[in-house]
Protein backbone atom coordinates (compact mmCIF):
# COMPACT_ATOMS: atom_id res chain seq x y z
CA UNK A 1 -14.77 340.97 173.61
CA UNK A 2 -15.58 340.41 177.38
CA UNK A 3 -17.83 337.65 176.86
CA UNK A 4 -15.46 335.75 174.44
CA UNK A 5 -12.87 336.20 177.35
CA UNK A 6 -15.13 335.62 180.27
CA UNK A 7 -16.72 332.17 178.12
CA UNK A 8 -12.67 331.46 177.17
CA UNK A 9 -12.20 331.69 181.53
CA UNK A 10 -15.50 329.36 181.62
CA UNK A 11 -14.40 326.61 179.43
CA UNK A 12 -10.97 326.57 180.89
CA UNK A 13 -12.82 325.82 184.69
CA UNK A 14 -14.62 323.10 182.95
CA UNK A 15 -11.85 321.33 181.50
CA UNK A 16 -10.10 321.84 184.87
CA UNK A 17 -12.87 320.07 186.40
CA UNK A 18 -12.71 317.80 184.01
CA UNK A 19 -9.25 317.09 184.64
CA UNK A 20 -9.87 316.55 188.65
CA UNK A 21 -12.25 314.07 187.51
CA UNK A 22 -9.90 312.00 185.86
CA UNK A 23 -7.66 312.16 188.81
CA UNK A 24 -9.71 311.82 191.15
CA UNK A 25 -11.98 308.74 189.67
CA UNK A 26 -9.41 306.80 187.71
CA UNK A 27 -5.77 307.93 188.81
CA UNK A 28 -6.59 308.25 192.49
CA UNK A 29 -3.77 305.17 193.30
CA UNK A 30 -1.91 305.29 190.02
CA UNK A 31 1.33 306.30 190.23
CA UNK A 32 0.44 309.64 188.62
CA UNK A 33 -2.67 310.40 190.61
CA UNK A 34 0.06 309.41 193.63
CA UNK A 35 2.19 311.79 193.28
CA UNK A 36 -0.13 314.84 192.25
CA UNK A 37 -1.59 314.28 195.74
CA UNK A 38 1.28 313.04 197.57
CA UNK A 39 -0.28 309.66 199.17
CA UNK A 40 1.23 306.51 199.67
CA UNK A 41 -0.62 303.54 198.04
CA UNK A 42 -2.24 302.43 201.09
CA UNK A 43 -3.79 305.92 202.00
CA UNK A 44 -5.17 306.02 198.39
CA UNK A 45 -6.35 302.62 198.88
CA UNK A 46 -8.51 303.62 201.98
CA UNK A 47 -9.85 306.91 200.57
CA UNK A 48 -10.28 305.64 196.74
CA UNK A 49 -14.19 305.50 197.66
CA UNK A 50 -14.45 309.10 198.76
CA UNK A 51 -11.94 310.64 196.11
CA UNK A 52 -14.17 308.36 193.24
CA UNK A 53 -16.97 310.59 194.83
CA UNK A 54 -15.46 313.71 195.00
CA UNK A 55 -14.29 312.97 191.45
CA UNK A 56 -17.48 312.52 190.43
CA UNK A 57 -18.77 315.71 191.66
CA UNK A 58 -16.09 317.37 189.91
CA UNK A 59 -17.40 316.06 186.67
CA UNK A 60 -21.17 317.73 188.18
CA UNK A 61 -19.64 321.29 188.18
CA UNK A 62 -17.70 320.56 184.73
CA UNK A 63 -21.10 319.34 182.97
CA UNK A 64 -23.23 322.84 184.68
CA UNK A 65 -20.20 324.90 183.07
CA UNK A 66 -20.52 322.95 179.88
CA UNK A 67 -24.47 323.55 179.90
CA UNK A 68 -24.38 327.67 180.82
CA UNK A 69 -22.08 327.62 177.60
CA UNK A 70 -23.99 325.92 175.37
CA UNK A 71 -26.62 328.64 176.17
CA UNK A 72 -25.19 331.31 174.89
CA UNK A 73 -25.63 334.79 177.05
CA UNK A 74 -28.94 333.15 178.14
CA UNK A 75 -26.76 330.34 180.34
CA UNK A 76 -25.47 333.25 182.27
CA UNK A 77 -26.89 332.59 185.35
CA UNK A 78 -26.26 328.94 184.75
CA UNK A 79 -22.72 329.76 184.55
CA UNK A 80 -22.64 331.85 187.08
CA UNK A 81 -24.37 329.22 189.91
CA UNK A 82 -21.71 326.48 188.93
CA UNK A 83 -18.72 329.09 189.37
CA UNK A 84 -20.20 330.22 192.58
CA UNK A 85 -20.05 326.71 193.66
CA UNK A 86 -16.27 326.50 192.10
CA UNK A 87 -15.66 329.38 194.28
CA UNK A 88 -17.09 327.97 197.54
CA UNK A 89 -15.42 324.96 196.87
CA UNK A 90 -12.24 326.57 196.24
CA UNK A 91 -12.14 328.52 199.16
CA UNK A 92 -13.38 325.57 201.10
CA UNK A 93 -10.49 322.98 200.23
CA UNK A 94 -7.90 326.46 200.11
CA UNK A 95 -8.85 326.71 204.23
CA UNK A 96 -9.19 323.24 205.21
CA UNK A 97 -6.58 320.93 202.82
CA UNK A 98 -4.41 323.61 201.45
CA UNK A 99 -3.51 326.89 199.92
CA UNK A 100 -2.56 325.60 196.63
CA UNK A 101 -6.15 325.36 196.05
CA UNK A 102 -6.90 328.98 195.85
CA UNK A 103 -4.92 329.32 193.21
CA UNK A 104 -5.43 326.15 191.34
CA UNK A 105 -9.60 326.41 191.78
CA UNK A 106 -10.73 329.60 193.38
CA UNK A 107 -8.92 332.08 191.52
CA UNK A 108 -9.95 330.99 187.90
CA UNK A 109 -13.59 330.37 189.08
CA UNK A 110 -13.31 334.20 190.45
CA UNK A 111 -11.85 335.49 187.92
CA UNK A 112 -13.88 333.82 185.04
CA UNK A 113 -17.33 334.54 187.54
CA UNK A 114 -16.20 338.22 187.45
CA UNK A 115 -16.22 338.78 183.54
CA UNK A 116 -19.14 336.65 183.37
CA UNK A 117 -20.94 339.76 185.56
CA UNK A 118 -19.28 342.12 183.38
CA UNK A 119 -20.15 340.73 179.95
């Protein structure tokens, strides 16, 4: 039951680095991607490079989640690398762009890394 959860808690991470992707690499200066990040169209203009980037890497920690799941139990530590990096990540952007972070990255990554141990 704990590793249906804890791979359940993966797959969700993955699709939510999926999702940043999208933003990040194709709705950066849409009016969506504009709003979810609260920039004007000129400051997305000027940072569309580095979010396309960013975006990218994103998709990086998605396709590692992806991978330890296609594994089976033997992608555990697979799994549990890319959430570590979710983690980092998380905590990283929750200190240094905002809190809202934590919650939206950090905590599932944590929480999904956790059952992972336990299963």
């Amino acid at each position: 039951m704990t590793v249906t959860i804890a791979n359940i808690l993966v797959g969700l991470v993955a699709l939510l680095h999926l999702y940043f992707l999208i933003l990040e690499m194709f709705l950066w200066d849409k009016p969506f991607g504009l709003r979810t990040f609260g920039h004007t169209q000129e400051s997305a203009k000027g940072s569309k490079i580095l979010a396309m980037n960013q975006g990218l890497y994103n998709g990086f920690l998605a396709a590692g989640l992806v991978w330890g799941l296609s594994l089976g139990e033997a992608g555990n530590s697979i799994k549990i690398f890319f959430l570590g990096c979710v983690v980092i990540a998380g905590v990283f952007g929750g200190l240094t762009v905002g809190r809202k972070i934590l919650l939206v990255q950090a905590l599932p990554a944590a929480a999904a890394l956790a059952l992972v141990f336990l299963s």
